[in-house]
C-alpha atoms as a PDB file:
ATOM      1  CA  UNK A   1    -160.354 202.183  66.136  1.00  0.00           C
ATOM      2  CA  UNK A   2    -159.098 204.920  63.935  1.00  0.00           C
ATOM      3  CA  UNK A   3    -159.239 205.062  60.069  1.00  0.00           C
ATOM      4  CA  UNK A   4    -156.501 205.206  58.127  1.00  0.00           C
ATOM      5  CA  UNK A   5    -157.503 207.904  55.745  1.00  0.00           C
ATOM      6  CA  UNK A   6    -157.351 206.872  52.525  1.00  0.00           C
ATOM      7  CA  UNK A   7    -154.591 207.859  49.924  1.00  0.00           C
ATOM      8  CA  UNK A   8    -155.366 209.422  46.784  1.00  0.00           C
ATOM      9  CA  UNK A   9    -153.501 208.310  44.176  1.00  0.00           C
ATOM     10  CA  UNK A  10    -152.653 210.088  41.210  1.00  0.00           C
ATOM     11  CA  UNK A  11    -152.550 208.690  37.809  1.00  0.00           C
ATOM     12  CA  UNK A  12    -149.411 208.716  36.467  1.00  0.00           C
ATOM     13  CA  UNK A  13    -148.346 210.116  32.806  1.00  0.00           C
ATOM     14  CA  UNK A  14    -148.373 208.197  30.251  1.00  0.00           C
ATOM     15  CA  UNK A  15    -146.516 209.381  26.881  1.00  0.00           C
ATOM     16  CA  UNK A  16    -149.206 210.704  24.596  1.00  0.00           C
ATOM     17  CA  UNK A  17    -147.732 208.011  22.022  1.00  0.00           C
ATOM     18  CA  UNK A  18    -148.325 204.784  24.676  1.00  0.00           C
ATOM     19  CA  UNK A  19    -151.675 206.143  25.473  1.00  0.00           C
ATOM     20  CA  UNK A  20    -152.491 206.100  21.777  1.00  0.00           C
ATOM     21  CA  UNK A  21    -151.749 202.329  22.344  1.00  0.00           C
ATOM     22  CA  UNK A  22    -154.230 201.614  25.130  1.00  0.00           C
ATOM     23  CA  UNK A  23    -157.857 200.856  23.361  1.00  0.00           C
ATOM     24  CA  UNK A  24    -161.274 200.172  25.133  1.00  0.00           C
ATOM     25  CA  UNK A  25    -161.697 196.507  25.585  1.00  0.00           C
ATOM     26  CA  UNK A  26    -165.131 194.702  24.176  1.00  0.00           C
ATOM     27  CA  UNK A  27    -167.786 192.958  26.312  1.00  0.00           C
ATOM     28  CA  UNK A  28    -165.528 189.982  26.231  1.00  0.00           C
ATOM     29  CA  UNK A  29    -162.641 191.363  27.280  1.00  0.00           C
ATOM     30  CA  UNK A  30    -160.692 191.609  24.184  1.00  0.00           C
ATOM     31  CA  UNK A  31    -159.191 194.410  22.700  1.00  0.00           C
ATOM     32  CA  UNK A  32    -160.832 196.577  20.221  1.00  0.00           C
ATOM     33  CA  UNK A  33    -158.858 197.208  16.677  1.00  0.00           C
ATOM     34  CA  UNK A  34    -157.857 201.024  16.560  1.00  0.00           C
ATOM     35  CA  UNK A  35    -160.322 203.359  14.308  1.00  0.00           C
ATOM     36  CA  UNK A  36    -158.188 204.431  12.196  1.00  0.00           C
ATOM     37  CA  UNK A  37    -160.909 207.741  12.420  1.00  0.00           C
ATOM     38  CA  UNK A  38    -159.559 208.070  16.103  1.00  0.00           C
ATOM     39  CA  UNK A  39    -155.877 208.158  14.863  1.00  0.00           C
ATOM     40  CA  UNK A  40    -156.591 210.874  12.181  1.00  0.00           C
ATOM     41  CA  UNK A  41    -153.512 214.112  12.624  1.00  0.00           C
ATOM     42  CA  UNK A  42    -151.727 211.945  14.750  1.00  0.00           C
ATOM     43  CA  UNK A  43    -148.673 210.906  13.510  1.00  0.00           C
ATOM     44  CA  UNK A  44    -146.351 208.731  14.686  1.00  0.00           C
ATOM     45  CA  UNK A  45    -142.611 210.433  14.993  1.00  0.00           C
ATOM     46  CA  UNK A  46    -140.471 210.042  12.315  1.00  0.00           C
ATOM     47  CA  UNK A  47    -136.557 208.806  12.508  1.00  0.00           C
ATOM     48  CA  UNK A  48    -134.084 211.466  12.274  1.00  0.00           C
ATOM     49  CA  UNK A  49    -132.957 211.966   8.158  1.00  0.00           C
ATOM     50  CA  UNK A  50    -129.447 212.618   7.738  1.00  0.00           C
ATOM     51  CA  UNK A  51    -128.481 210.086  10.064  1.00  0.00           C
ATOM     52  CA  UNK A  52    -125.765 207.636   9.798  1.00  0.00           C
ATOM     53  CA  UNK A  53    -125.638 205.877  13.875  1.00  0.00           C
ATOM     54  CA  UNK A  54    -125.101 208.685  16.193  1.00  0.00           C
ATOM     55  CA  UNK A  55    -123.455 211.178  13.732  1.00  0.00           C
ATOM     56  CA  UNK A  56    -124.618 213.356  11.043  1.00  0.00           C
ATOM     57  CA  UNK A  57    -123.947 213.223   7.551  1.00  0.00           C
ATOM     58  CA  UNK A  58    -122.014 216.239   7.739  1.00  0.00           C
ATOM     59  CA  UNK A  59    -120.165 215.419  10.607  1.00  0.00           C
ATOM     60  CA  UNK A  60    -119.234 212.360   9.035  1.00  0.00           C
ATOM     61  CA  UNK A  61    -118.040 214.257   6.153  1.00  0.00           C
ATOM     62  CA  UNK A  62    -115.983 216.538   7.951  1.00  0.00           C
ATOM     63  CA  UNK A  63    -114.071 213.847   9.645  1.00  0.00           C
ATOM     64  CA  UNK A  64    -113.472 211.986   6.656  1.00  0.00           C
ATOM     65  CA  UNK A  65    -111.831 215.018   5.010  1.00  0.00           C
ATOM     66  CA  UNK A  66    -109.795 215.795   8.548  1.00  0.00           C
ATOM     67  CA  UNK A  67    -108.290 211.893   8.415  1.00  0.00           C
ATOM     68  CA  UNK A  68    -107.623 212.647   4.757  1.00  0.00           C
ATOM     69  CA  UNK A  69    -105.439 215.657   5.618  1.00  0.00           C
ATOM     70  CA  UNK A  70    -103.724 214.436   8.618  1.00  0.00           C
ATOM     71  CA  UNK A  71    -102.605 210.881   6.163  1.00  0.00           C
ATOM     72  CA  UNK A  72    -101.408 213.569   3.303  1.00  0.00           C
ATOM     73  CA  UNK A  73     -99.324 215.523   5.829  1.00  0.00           C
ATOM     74  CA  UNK A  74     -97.967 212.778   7.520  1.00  0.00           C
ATOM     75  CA  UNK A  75     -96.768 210.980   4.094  1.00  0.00           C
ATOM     76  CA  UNK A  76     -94.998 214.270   3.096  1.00  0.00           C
ATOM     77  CA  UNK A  77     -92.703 214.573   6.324  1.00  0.00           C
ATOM     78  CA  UNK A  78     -92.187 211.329   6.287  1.00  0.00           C
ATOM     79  CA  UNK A  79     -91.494 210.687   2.597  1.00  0.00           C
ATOM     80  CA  UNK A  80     -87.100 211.587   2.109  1.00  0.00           C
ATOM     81  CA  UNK A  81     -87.502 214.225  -1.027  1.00  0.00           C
ATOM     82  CA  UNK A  82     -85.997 211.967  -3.367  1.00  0.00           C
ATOM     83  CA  UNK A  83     -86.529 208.387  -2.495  1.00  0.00           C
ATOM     84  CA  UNK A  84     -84.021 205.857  -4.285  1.00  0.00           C
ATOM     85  CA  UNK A  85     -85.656 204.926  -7.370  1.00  0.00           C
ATOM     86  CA  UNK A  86     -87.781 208.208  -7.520  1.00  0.00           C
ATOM     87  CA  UNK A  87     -88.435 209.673 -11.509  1.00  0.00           C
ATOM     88  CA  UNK A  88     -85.990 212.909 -11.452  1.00  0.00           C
ATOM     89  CA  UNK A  89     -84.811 214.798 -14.530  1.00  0.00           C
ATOM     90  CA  UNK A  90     -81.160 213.490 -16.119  1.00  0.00           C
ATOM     91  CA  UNK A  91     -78.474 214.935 -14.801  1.00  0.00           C
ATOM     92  CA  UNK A  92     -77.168 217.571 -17.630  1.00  0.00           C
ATOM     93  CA  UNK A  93     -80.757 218.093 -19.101  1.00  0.00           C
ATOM     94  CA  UNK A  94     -82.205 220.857 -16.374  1.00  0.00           C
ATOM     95  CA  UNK A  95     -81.474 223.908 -14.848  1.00  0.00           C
ATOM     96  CA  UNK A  96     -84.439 225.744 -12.306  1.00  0.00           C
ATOM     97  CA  UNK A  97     -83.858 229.879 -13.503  1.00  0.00           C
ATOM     98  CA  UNK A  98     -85.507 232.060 -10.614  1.00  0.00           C
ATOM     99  CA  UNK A  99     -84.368 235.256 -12.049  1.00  0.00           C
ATOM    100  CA  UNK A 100     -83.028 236.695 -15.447  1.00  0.00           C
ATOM    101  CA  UNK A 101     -79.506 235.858 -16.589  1.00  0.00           C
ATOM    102  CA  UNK A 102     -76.789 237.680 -15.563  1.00  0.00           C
ATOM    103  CA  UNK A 103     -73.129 238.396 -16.102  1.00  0.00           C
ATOM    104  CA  UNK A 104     -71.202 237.965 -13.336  1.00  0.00           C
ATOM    105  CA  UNK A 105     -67.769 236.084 -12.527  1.00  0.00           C
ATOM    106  CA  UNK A 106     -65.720 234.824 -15.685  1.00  0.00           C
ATOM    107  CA  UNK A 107     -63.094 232.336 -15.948  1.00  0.00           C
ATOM    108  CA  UNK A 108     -59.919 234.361 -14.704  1.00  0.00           C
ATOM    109  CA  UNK A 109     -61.586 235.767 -12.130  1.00  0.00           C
ATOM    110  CA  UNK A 110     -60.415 236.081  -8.730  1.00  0.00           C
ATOM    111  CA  UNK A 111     -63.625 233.919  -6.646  1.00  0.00           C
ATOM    112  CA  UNK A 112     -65.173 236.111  -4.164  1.00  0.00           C
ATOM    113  CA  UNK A 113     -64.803 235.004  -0.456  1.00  0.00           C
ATOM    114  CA  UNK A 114     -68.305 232.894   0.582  1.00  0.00           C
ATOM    115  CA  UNK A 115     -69.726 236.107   2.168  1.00  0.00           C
ATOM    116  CA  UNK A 116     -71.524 239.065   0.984  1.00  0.00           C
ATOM    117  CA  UNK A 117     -72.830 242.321   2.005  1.00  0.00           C
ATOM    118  CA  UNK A 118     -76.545 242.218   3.396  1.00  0.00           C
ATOM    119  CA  UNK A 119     -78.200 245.743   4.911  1.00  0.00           C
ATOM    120  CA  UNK A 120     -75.145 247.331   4.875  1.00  0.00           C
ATOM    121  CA  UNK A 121     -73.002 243.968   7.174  1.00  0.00           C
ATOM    122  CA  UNK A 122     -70.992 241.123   5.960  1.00  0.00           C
ATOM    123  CA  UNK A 123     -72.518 238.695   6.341  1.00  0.00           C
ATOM    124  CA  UNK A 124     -70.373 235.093   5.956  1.00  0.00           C
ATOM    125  CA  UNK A 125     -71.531 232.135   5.064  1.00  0.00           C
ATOM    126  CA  UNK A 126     -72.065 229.121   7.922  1.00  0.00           C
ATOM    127  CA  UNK A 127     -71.619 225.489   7.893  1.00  0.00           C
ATOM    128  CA  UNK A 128     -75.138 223.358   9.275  1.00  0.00           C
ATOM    129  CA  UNK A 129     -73.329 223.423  12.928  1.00  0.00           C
ATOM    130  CA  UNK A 130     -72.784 227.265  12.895  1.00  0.00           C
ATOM    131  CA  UNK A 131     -69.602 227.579  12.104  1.00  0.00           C
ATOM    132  CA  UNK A 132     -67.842 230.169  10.039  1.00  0.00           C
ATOM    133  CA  UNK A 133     -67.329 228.739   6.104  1.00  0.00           C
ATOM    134  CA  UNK A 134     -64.843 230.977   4.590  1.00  0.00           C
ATOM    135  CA  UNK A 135     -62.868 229.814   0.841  1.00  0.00           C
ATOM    136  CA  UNK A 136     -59.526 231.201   2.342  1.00  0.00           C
ATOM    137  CA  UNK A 137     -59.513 228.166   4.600  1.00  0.00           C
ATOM    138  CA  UNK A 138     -59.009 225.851   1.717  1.00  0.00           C
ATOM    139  CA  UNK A 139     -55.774 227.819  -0.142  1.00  0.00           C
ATOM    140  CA  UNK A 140     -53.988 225.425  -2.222  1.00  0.00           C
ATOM    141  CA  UNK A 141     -57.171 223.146  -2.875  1.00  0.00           C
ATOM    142  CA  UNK A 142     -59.086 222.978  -5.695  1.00  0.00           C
ATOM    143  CA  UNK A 143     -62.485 223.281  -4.625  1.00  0.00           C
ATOM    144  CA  UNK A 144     -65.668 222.979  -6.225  1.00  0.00           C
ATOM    145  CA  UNK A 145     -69.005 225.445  -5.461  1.00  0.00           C
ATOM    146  CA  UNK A 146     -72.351 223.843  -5.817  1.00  0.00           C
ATOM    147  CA  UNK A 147     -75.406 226.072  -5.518  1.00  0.00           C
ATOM    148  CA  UNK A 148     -78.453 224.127  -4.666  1.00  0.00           C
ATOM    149  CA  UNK A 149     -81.953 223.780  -3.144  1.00  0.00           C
ATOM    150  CA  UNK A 150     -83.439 220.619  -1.020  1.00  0.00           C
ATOM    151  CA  UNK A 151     -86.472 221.180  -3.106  1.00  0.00           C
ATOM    152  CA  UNK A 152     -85.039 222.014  -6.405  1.00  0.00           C
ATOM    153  CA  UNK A 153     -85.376 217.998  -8.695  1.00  0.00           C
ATOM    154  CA  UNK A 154     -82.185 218.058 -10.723  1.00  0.00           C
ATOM    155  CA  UNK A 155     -80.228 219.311  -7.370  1.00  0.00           C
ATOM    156  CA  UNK A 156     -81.519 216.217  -5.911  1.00  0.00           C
ATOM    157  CA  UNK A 157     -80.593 214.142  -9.427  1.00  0.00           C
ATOM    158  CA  UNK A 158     -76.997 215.102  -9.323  1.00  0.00           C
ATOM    159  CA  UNK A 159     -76.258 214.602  -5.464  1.00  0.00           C
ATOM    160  CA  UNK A 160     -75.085 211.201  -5.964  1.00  0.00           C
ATOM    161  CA  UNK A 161     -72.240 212.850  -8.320  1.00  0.00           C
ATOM    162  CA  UNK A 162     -71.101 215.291  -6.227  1.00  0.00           C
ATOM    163  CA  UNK A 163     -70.377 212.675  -3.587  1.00  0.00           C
ATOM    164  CA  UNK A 164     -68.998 209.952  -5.500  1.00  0.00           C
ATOM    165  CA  UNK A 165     -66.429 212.521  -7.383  1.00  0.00           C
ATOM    166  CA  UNK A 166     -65.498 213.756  -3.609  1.00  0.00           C
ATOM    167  CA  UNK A 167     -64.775 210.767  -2.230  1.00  0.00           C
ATOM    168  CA  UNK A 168     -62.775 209.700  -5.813  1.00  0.00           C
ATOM    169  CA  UNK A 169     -60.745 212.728  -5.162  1.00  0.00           C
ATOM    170  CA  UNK A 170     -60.630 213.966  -1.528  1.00  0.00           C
ATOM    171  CA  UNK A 171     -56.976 212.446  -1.458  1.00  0.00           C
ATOM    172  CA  UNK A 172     -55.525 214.877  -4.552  1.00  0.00           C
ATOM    173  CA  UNK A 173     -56.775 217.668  -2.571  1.00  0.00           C
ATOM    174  CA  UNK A 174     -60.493 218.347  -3.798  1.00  0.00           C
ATOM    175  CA  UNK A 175     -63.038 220.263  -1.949  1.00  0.00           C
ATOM    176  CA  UNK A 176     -66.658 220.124  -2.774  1.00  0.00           C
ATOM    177  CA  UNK A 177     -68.732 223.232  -0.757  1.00  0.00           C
ATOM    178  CA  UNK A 178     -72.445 223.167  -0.969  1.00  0.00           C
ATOM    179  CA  UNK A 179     -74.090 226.400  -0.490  1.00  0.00           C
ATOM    180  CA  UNK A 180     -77.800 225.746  -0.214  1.00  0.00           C
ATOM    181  CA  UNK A 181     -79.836 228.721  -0.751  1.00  0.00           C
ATOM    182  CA  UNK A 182     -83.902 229.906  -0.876  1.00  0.00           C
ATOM    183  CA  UNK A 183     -84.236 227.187   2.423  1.00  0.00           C
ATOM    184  CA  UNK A 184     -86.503 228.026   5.193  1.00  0.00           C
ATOM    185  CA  UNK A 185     -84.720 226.593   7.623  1.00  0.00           C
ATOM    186  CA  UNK A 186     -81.436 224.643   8.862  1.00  0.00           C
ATOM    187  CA  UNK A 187     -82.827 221.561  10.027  1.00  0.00           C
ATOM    188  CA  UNK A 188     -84.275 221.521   6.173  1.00  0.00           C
ATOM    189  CA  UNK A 189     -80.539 220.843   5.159  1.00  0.00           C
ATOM    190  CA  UNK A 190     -79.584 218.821   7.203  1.00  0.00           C
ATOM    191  CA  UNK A 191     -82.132 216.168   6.797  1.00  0.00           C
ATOM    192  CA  UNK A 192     -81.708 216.960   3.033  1.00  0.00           C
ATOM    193  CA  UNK A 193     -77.790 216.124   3.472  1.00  0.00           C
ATOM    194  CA  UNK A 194     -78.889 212.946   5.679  1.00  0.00           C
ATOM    195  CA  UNK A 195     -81.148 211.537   3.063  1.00  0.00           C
ATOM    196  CA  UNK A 196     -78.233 211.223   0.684  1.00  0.00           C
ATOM    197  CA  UNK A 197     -75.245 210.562   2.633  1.00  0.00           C
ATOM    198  CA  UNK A 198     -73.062 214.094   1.999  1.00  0.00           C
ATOM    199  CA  UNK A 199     -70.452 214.046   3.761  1.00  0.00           C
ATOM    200  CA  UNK A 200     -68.565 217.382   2.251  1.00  0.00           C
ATOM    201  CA  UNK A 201     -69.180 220.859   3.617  1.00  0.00           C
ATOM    202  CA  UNK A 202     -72.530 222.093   3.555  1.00  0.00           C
ATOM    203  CA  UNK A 203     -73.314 226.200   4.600  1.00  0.00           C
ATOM    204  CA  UNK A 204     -76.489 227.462   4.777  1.00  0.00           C
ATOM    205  CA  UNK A 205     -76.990 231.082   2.672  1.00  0.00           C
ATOM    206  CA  UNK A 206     -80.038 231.989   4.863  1.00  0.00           C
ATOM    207  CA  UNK A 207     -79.515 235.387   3.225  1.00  0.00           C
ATOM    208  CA  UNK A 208     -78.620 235.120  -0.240  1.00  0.00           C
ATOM    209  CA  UNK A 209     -75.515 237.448   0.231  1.00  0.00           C
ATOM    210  CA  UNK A 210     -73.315 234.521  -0.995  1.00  0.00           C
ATOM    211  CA  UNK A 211     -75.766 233.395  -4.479  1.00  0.00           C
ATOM    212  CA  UNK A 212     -75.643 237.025  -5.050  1.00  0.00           C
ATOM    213  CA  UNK A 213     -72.152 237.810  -4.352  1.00  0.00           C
ATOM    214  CA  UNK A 214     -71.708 234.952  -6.994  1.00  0.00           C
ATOM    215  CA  UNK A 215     -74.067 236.322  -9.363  1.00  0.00           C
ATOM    216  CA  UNK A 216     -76.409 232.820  -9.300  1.00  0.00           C
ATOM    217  CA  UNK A 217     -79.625 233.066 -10.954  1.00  0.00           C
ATOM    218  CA  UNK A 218     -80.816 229.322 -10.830  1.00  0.00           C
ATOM    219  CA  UNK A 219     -80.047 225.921  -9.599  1.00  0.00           C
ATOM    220  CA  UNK A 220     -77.782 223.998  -9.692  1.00  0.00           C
ATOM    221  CA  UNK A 221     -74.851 226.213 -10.326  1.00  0.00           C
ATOM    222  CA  UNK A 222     -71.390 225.000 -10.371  1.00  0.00           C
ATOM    223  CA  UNK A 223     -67.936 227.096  -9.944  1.00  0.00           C
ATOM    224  CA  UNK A 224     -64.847 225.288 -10.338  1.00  0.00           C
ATOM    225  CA  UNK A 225     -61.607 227.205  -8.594  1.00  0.00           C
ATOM    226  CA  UNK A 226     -58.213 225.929  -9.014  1.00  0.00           C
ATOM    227  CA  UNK A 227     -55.863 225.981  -6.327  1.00  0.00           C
ATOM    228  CA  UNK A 228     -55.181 229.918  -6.819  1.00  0.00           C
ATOM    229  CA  UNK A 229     -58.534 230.724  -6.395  1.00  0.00           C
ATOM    230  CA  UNK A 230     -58.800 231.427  -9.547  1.00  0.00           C
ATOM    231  CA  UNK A 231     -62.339 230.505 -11.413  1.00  0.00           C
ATOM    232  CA  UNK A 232     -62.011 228.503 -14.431  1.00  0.00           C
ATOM    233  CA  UNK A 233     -65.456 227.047 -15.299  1.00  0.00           C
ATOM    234  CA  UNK A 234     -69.175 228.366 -14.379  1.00  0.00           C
ATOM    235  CA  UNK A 235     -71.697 225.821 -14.895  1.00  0.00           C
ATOM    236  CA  UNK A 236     -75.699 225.813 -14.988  1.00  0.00           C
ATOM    237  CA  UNK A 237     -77.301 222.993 -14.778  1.00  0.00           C
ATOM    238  CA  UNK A 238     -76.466 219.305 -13.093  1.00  0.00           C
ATOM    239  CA  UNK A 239     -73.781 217.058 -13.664  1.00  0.00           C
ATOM    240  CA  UNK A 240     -73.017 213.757 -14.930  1.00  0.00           C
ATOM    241  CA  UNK A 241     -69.827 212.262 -13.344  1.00  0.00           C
ATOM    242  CA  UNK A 242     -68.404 212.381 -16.804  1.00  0.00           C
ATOM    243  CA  UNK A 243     -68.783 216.003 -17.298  1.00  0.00           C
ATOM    244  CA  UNK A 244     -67.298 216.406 -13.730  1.00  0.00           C
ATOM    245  CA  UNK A 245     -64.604 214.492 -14.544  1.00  0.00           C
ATOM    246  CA  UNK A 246     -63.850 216.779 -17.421  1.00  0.00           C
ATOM    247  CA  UNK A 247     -63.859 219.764 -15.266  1.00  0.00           C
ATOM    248  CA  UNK A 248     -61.869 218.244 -12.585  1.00  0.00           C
ATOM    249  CA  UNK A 249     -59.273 216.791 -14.430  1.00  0.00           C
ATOM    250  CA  UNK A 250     -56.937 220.394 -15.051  1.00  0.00           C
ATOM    251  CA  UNK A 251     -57.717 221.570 -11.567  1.00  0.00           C
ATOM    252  CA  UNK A 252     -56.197 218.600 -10.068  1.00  0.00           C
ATOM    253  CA  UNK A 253     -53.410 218.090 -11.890  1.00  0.00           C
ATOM    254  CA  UNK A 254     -52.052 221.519 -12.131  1.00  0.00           C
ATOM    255  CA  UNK A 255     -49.720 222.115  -8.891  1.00  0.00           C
ATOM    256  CA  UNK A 256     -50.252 225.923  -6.925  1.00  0.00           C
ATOM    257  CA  UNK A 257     -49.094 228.375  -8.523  1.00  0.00           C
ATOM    258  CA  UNK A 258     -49.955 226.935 -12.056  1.00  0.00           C
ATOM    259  CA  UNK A 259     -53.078 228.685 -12.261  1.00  0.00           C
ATOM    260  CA  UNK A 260     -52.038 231.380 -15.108  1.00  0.00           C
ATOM    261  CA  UNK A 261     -52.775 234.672 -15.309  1.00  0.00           C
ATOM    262  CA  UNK A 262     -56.087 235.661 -13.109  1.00  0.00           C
ATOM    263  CA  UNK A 263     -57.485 239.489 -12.835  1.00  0.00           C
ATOM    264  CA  UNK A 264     -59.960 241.120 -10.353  1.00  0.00           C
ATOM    265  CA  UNK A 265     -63.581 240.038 -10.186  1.00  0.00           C
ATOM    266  CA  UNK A 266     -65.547 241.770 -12.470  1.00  0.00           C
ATOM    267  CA  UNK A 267     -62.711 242.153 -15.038  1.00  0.00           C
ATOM    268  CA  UNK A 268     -63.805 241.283 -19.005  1.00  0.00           C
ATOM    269  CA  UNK A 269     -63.100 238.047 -20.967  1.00  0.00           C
ATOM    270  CA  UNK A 270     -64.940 234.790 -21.952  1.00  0.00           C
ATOM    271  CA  UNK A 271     -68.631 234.796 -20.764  1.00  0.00           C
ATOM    272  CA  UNK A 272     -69.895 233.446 -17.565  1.00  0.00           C
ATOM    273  CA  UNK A 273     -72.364 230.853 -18.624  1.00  0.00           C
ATOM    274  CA  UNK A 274     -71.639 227.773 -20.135  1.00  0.00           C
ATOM    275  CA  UNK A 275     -75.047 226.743 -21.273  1.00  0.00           C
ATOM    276  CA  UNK A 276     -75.810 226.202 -25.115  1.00  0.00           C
ATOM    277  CA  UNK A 277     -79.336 227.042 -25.791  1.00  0.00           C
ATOM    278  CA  UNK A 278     -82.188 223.825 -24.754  1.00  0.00           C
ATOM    279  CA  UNK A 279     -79.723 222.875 -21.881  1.00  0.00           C
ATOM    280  CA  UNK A 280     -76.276 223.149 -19.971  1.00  0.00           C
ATOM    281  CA  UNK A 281     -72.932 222.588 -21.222  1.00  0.00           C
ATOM    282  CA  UNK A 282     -69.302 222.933 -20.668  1.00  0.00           C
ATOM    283  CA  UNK A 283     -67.762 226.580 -21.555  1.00  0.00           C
END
């Protein structure tokens, strides 16, 4: 009868930490307590510093600034730009200047049509949906020009003015025409216009050839044409519905053709600006 031949085994490996663990037992049986001589340079290893569960400090850091940003940018396109209730200057007390004042239109003069020349083209002004917004359309209206900016505050203060006095005068024949201008993009106006309720004709001067045909150097600016298209009052600054309803008043009652004398753009007479010194006021 044949042998089985006998298998070697091998001893397996034990971690140099759990071998550390295994002490010599004494003659009766039990354990010995570890020399602390045998355990000299051998360390046990040490937990990770830095460590907050499975991340790093500076991982953890990182994401806390990433969630930070992400809630900051959501807030601000979801915030409207001038919530009701929201602190804005008083109508009549502000006017935003982006450029040094200038002389421009007068009261008399003819108002340029809402177009300008840009590299040499015409370029005419455009409603939100695309469509052509030209001031010969509204002949025999008195119409009102409000130059503004979604992110400009006392624009946003006087919106509810323009509206009211539009829909308090729509039947005599009034026109209100915002030109918005400095926007980066359409769908900027329009949301602006949705937030609070307009519901007169908005263009979008994409290329400033209508502010500068109209000589604007801040916001707001208001033009007020009678029903000749004639200017008779230039305006910086926003309005209170009482100051509107001072401007308003001649251009609606006077009739067409009522308008007295008028001369070309650019002609001389009273200055353009109606603003006293410290803030705006009627010419």
């Amino acid at each position: 009868m044949s042998s089985r031949p006998s298998r070697r085994r091998t001893p397996r490996r034990v971690a140099r930490s759990h071998r550390l663990a295994i002490l010599p037992r004494d003659e009766a049986g039990t354990r010995q307590q570890a020399n602390p001589a045998t355990l000299e340079g051998i360390e046990p290893p040490e937990p990770r510093r830095g460590m907050v569960g499975p991340f790093s400090r500076r991982q953890l850091v990182i994401l806390t600034v990433a969630v930070a940003v992400v809630a900051v940018a959501v807030k601000l396109l979801t915030t409207p730009l001038a919530a009701p209730g929201a602190a804005v200057p008083t109508p009549g007390a502000s006017f935003v200047a982006f450029a040094p004042a200038q002389v421009g239109l007068r009261p008399g003069d003819r108002a340029p049509e809402l177009a300008g020349v840009v590299n040499g083209k015409l370029v005419q002004l455009t409603s939100l949906d695309g469509r052509p917004l030209r001031l010969s359309a509204f002949a025999g209206h008195p119409v009102w020009v409000n130059f503004f900016a979604s992110w400009c505050p006392p624009c946003q203060a006087e919106m509810p003015t323009l509206e009211e006095e539009y829909e308090a005068h729509r039947a005599e024949g009034l026109v209100v025409i915002g030109v918005s201008v400095q926007e980066s993009s359409v769908r900027d106006v329009q949301r602006y216009a949705t937030t609070y309720g307009l519901q007169y004709p908005i263009g979008f001067d994409g290329t400033s050839a209508v502010y500068q045909a109209y000589h604007v150097y801040g916001l707001p600016t208001q033009v007020f044409i009678d029903r000749n298209g004639i200017v008779r009052r230039v305006w910086n600054g926003p309005l209170t519905r009482a100051q509107a309803e001072q401007m308003l008043a001649p251009l609606l009652a006077a009739g067409p053709g009522s308008g007295g004398n008028s001369r070309s753009a650019g002609g001389s007479g009273a200055p353009l600006h109606s603003s006293p010194a410290g803030s705006p006021g009627p010419s």
